[in-house]
N, C-alpha and C. Protein backbone atom coordinates (compact mmCIF):
# COMPACT_ATOMS: atom_id res chain seq x y z
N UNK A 1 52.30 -29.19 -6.93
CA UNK A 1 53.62 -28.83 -7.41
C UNK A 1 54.01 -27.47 -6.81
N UNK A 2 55.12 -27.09 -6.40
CA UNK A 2 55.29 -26.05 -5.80
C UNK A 2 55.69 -25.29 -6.96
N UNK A 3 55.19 -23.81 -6.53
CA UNK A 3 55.23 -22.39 -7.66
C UNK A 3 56.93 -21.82 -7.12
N UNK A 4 57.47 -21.33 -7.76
CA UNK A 4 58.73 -20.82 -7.63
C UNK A 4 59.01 -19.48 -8.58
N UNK A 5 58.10 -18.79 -8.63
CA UNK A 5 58.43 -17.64 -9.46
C UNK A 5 58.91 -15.96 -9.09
N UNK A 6 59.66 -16.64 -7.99
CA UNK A 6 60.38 -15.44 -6.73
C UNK A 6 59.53 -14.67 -6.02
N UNK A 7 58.06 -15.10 -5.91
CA UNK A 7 57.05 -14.20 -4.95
C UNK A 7 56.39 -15.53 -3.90
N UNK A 8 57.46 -15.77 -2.91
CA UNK A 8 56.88 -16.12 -1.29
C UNK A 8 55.58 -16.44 -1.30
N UNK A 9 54.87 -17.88 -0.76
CA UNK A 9 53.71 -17.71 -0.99
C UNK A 9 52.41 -17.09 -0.20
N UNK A 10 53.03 -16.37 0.44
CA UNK A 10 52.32 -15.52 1.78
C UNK A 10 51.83 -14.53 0.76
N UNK A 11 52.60 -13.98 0.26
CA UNK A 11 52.52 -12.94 -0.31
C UNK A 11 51.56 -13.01 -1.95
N UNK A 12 51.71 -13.73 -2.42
CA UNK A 12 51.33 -14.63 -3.61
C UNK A 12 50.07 -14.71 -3.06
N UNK A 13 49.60 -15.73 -2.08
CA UNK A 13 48.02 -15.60 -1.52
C UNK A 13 47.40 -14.36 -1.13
N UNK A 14 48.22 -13.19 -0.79
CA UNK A 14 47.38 -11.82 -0.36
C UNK A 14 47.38 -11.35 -2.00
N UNK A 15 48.25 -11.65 -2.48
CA UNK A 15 47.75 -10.49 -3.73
C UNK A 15 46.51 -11.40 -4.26
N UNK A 16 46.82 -12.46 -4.06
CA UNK A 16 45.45 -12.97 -5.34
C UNK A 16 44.15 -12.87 -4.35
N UNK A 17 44.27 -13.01 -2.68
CA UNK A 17 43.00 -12.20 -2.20
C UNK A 17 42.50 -11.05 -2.98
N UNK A 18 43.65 -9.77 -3.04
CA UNK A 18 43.52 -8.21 -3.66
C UNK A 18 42.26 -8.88 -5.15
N UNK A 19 43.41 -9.59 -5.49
CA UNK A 19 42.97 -9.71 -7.29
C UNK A 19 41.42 -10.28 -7.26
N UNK A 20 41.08 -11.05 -6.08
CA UNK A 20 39.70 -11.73 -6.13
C UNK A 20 38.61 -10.89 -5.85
N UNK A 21 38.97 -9.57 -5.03
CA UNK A 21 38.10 -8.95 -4.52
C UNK A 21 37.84 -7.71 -6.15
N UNK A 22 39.23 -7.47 -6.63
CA UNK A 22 39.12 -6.57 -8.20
C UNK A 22 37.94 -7.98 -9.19
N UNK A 23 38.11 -9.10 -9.06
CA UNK A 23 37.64 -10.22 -9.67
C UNK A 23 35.86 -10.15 -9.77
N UNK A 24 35.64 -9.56 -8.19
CA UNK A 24 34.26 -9.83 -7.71
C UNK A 24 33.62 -8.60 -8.64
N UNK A 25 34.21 -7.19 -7.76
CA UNK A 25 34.15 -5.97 -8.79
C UNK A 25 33.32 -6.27 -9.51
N UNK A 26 34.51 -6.72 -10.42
CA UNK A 26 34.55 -6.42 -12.36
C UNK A 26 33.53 -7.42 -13.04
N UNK A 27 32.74 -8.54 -11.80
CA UNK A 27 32.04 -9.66 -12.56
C UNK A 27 30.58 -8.69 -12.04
N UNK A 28 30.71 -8.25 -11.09
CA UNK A 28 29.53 -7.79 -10.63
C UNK A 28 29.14 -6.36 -11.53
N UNK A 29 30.31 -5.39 -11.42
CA UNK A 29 30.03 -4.48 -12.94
C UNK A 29 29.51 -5.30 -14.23
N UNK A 30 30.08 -5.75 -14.92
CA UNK A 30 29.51 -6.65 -15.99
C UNK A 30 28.16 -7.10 -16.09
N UNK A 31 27.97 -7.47 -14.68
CA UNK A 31 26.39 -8.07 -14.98
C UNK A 31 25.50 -7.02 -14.84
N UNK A 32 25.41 -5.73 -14.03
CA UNK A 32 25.20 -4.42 -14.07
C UNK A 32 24.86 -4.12 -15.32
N UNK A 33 26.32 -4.00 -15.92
CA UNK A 33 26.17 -3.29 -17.12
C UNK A 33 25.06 -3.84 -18.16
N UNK A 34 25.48 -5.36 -18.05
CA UNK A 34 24.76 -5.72 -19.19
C UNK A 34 23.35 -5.70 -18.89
N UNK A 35 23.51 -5.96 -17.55
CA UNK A 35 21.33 -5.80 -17.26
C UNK A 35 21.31 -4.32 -18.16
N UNK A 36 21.83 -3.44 -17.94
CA UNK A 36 21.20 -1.60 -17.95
C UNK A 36 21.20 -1.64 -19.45
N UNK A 37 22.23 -2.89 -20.38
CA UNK A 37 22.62 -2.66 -21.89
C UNK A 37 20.77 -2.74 -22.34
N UNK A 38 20.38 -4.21 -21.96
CA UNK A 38 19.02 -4.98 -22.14
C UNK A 38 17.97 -4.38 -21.70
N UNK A 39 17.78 -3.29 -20.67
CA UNK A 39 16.81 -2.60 -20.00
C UNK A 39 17.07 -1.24 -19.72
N UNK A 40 17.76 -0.74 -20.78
CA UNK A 40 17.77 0.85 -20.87
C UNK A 40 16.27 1.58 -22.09
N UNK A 41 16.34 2.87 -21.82
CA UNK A 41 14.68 3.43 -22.25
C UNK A 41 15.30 4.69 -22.45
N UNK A 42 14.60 5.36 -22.89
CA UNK A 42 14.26 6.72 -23.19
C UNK A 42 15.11 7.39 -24.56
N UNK A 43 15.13 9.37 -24.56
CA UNK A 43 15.99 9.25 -25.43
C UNK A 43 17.25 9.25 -25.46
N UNK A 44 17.77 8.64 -25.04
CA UNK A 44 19.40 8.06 -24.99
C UNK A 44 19.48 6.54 -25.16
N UNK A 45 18.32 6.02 -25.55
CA UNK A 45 18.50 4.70 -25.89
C UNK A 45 19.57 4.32 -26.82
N UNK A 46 19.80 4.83 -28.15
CA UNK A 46 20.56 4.15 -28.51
C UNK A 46 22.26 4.40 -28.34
N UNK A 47 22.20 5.26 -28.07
CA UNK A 47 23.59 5.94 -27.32
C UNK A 47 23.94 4.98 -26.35
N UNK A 48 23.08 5.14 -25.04
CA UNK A 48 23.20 4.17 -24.03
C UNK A 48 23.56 3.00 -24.17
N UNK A 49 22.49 1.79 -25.56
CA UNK A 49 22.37 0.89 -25.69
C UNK A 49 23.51 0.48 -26.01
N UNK A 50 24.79 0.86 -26.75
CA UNK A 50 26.03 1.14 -27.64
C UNK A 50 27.22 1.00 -26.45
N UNK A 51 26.89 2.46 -26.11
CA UNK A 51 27.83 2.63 -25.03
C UNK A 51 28.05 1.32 -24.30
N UNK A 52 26.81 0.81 -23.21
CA UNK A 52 26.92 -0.28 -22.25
C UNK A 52 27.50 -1.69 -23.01
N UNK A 53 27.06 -1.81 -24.44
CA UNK A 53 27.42 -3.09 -24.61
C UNK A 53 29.36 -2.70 -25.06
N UNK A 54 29.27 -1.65 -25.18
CA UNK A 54 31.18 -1.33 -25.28
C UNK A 54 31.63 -2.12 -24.36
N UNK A 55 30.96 -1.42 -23.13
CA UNK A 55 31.95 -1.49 -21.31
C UNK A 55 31.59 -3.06 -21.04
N UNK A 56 30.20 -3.37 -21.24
CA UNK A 56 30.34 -4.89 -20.84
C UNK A 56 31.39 -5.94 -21.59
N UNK A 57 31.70 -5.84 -22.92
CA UNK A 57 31.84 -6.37 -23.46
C UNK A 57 33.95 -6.50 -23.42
N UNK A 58 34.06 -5.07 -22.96
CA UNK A 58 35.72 -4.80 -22.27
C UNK A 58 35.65 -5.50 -20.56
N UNK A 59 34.84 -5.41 -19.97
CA UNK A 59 34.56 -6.06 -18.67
C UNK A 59 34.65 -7.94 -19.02
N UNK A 60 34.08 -8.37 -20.08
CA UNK A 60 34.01 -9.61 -19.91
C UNK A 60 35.63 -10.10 -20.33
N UNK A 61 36.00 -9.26 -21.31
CA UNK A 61 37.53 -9.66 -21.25
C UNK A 61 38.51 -9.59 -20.23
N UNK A 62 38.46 -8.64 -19.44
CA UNK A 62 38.84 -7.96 -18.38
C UNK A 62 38.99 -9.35 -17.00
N UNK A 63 37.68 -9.70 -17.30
CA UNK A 63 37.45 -10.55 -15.76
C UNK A 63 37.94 -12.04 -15.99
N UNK A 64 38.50 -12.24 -17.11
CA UNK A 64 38.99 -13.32 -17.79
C UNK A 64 40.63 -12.83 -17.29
N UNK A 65 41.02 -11.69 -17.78
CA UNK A 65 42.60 -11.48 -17.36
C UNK A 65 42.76 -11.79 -15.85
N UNK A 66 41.88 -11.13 -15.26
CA UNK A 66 42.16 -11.08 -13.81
C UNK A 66 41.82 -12.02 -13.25
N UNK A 67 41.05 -13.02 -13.58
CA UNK A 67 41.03 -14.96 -12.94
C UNK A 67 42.54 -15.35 -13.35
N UNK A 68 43.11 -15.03 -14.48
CA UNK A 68 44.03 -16.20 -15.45
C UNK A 68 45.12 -15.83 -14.47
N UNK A 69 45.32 -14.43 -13.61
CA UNK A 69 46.61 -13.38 -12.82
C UNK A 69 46.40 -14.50 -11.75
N UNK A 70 45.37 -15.00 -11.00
CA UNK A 70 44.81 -15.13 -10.37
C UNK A 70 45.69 -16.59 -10.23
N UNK A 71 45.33 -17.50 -10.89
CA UNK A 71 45.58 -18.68 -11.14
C UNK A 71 47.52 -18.84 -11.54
N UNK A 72 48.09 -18.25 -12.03
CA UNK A 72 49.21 -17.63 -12.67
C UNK A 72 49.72 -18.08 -11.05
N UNK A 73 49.42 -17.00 -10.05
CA UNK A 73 50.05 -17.05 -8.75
C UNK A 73 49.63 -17.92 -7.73
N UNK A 74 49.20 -19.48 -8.74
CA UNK A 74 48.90 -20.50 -7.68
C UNK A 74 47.93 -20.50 -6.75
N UNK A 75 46.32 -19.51 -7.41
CA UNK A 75 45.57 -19.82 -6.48
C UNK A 75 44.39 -20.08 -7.39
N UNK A 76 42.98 -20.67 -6.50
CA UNK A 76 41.92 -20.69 -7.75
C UNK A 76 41.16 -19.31 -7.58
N UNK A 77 40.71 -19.11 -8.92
CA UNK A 77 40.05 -17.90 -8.89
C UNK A 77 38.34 -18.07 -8.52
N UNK A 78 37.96 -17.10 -7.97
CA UNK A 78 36.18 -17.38 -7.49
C UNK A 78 35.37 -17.13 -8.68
N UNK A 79 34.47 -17.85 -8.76
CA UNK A 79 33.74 -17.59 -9.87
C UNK A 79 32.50 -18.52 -9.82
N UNK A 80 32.15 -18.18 -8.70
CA UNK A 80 30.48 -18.02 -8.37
C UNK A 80 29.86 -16.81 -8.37
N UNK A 81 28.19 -16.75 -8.11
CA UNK A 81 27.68 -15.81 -7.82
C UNK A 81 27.98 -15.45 -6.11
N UNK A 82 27.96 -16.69 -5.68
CA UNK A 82 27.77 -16.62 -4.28
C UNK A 82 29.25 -16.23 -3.96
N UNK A 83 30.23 -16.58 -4.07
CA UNK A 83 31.33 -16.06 -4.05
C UNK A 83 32.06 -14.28 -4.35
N UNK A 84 30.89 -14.43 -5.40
CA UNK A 84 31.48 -12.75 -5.81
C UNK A 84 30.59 -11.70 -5.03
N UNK A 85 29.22 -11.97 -4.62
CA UNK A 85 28.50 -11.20 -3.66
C UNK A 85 29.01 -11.52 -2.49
N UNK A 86 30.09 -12.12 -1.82
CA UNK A 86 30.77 -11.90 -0.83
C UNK A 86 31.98 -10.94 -0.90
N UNK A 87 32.43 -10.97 -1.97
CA UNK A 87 33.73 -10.22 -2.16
C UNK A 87 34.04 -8.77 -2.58
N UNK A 88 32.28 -8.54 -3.54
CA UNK A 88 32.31 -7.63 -4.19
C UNK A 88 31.50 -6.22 -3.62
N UNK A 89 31.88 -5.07 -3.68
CA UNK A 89 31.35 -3.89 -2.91
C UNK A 89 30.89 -3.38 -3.82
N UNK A 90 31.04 -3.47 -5.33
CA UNK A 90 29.97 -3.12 -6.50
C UNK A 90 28.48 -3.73 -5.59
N UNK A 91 27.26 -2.76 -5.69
CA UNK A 91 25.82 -3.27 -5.59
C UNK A 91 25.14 -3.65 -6.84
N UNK A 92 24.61 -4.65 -6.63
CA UNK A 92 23.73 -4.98 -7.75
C UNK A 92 22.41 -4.39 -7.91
N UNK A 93 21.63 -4.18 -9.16
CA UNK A 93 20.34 -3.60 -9.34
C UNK A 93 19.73 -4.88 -9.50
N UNK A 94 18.31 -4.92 -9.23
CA UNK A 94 17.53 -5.89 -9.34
C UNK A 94 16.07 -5.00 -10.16
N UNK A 95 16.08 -3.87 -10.01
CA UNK A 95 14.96 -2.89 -10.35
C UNK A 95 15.17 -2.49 -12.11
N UNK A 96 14.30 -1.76 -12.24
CA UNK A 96 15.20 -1.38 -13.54
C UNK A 96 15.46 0.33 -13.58
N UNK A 97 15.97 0.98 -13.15
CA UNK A 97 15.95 2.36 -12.45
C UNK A 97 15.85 3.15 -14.66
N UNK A 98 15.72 4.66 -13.92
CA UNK A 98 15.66 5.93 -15.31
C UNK A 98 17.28 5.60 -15.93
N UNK A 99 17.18 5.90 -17.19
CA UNK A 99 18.30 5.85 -17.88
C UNK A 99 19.56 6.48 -16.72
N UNK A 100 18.92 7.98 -16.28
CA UNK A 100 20.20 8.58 -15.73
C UNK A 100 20.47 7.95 -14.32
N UNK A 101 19.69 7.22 -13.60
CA UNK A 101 19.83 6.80 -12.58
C UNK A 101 20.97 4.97 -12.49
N UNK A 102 20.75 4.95 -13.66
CA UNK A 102 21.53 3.83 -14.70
C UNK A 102 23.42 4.43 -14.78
N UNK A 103 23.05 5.23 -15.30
CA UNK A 103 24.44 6.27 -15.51
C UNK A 103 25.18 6.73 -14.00
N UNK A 104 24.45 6.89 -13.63
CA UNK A 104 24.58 7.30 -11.79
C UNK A 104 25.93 6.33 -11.12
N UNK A 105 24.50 5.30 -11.00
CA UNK A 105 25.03 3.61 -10.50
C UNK A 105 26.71 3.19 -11.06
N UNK A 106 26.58 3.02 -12.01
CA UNK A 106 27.63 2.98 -13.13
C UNK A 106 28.57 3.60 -12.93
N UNK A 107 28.32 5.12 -12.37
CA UNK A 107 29.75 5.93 -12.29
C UNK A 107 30.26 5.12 -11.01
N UNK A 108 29.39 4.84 -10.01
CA UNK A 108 29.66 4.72 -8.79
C UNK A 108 30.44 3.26 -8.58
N UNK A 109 29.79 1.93 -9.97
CA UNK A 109 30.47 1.45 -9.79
C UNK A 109 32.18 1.11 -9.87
N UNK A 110 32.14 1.61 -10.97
CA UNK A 110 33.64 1.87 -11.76
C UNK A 110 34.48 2.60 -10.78
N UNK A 111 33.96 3.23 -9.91
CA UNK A 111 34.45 4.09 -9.25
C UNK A 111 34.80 3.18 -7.95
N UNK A 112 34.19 2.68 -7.62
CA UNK A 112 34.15 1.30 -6.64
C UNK A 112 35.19 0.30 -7.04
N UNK A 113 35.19 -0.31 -8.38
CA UNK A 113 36.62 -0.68 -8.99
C UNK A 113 38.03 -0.49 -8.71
N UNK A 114 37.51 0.73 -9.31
CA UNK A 114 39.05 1.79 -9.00
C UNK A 114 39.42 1.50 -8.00
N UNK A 115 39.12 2.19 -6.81
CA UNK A 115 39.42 1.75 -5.89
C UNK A 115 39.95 0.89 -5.21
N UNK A 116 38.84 -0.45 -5.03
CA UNK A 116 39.69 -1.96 -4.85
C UNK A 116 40.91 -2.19 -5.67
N UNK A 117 40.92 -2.08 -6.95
CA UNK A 117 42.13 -2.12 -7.74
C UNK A 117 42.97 -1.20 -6.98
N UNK A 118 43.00 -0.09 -7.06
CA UNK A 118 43.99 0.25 -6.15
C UNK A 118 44.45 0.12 -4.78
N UNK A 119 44.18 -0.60 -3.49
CA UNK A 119 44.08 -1.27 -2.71
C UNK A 119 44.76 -2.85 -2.99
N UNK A 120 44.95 -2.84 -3.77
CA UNK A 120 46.06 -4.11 -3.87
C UNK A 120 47.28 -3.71 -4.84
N UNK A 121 47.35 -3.02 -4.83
CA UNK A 121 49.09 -1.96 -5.15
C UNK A 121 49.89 -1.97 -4.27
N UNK A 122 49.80 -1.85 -3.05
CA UNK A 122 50.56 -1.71 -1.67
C UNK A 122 51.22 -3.05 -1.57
N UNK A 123 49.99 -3.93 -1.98
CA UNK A 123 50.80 -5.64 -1.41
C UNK A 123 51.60 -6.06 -2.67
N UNK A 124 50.98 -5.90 -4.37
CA UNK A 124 51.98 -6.36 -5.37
C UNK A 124 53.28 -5.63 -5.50
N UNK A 125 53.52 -4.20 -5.09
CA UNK A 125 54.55 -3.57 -4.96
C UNK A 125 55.36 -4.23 -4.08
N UNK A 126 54.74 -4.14 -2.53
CA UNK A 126 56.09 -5.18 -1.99
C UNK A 126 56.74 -6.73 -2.32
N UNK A 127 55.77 -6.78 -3.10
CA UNK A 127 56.89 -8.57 -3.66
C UNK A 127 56.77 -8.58 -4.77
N UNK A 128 57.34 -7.14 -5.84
CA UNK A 128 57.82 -6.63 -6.95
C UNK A 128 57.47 -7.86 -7.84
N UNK A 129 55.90 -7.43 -7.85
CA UNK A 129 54.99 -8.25 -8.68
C UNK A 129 54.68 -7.24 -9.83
N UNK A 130 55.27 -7.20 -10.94
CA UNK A 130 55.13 -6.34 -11.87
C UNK A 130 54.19 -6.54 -12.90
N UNK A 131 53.53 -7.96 -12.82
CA UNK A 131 52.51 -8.37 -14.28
C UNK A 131 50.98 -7.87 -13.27
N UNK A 132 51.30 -8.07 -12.27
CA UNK A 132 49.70 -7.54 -11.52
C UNK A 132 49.68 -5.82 -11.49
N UNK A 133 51.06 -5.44 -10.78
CA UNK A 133 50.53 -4.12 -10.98
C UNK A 133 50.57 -3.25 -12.14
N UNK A 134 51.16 -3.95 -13.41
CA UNK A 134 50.81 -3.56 -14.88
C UNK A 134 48.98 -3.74 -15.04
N UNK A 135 48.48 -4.96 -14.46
CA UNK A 135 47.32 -5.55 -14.57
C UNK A 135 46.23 -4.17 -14.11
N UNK A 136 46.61 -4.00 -12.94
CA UNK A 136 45.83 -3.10 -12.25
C UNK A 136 45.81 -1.99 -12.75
N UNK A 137 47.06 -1.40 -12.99
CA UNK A 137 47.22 -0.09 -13.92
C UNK A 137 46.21 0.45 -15.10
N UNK A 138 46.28 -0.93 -16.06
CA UNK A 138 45.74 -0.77 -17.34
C UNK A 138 43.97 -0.60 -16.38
N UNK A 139 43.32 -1.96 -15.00
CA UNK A 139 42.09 -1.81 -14.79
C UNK A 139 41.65 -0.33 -14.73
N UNK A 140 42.69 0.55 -13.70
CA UNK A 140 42.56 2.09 -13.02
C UNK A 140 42.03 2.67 -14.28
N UNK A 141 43.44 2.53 -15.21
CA UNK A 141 42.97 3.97 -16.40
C UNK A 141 41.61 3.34 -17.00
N UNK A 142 41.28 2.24 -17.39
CA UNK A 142 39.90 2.24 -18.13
C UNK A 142 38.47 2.52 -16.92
N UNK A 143 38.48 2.17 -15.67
CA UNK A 143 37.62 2.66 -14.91
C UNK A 143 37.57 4.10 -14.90
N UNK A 144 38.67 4.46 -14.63
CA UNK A 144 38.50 6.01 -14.25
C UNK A 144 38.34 6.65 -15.77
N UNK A 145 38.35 6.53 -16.56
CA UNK A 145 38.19 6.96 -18.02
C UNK A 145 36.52 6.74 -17.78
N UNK A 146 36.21 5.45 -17.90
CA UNK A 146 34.77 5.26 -17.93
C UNK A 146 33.55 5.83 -16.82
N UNK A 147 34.47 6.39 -15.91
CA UNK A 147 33.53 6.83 -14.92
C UNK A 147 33.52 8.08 -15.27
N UNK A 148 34.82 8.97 -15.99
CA UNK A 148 34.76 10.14 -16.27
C UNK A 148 33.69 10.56 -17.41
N UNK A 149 33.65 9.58 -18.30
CA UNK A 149 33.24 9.36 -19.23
C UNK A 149 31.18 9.65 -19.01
N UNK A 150 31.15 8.77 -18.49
CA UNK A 150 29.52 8.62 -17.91
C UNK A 150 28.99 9.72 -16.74
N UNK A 151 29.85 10.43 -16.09
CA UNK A 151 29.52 11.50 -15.40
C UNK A 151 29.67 12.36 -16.44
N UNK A 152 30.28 12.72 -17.11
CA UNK A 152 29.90 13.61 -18.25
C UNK A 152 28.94 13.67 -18.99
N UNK A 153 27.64 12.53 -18.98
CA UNK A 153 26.57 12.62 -19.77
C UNK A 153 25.64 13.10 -18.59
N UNK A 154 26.19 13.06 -17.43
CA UNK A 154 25.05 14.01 -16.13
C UNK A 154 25.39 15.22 -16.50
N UNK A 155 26.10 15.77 -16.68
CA UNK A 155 26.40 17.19 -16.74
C UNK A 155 25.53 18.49 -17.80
């Protein structure tokens, strides 16, 4: 069925590229997080333990909005593993690193987020796509909050 919701579908397919690569991100943070929620130690355990299941638990909602944006603009959203370790520039841990080396990672990923999220602003702005770059907006401020947030327990 053809989509007709005044965004060209050239344009419609690059943003939901943008949105797949914020997609990969935010699935690959999540699983991050939640490994570090399940395999955090020391004394910041329960702080830590609290904290991470917050962010995972805003991440799993999160990566649900940004498939549904995804799909919204007539494309399918990825949602493999193998798919999102192609897309995604978040690194995964496989180790189980020190609490603060946990916190580290974490800033770096969110921070990695940010980023990609912002990197697809340029393309929803030009085909005055306003529900994505509301989308992205709300991703920015909670990454960059959360990265501010967790570099502040290095300090």
């Amino acid at each position: 069925m053809n989509i007709d919701i005044g965004i060209p579908t050239e344009q419609r397919q690059a943003i939901a590229e943008g949105l797949s690569r914020v997609l990969a991100d935010s699935y690959t943070l999540y699983l991050k997080t939640h490994n570090f929620h399940w395999n955090v130690t020391g004394p910041m355990f329960q702080t830590l333990h609290t904290m991470f299941e917050l962010q995972y638990t805003e991440l799993a909602t999160a990566v649900d909005e940004i498939a549904e944006r995804i799909r919204a603009l007539g494309q399918p959203a990825p949602g493999s593993y193998q798919q999102f370790a192609k897309l995604s520039k978040v690194t995964e841990e496989t180790g189980t690193p020190s609490a603060e080396e946990m916190i580290r990672q974490l800033v770096e990923a969110h921070e990695t987020v940010a980023r990609t999220a912002r990197s697809v602003f340029p393309t929803a702005e030009a085909a005055s796509d306003e529900p994505t770059a509301d989308l992205l907006t709300q991703r920015l401020q909670i990454h960059e909050k959360t990265a501010w947030m967790l570099r502040s327990l290095l300090e």
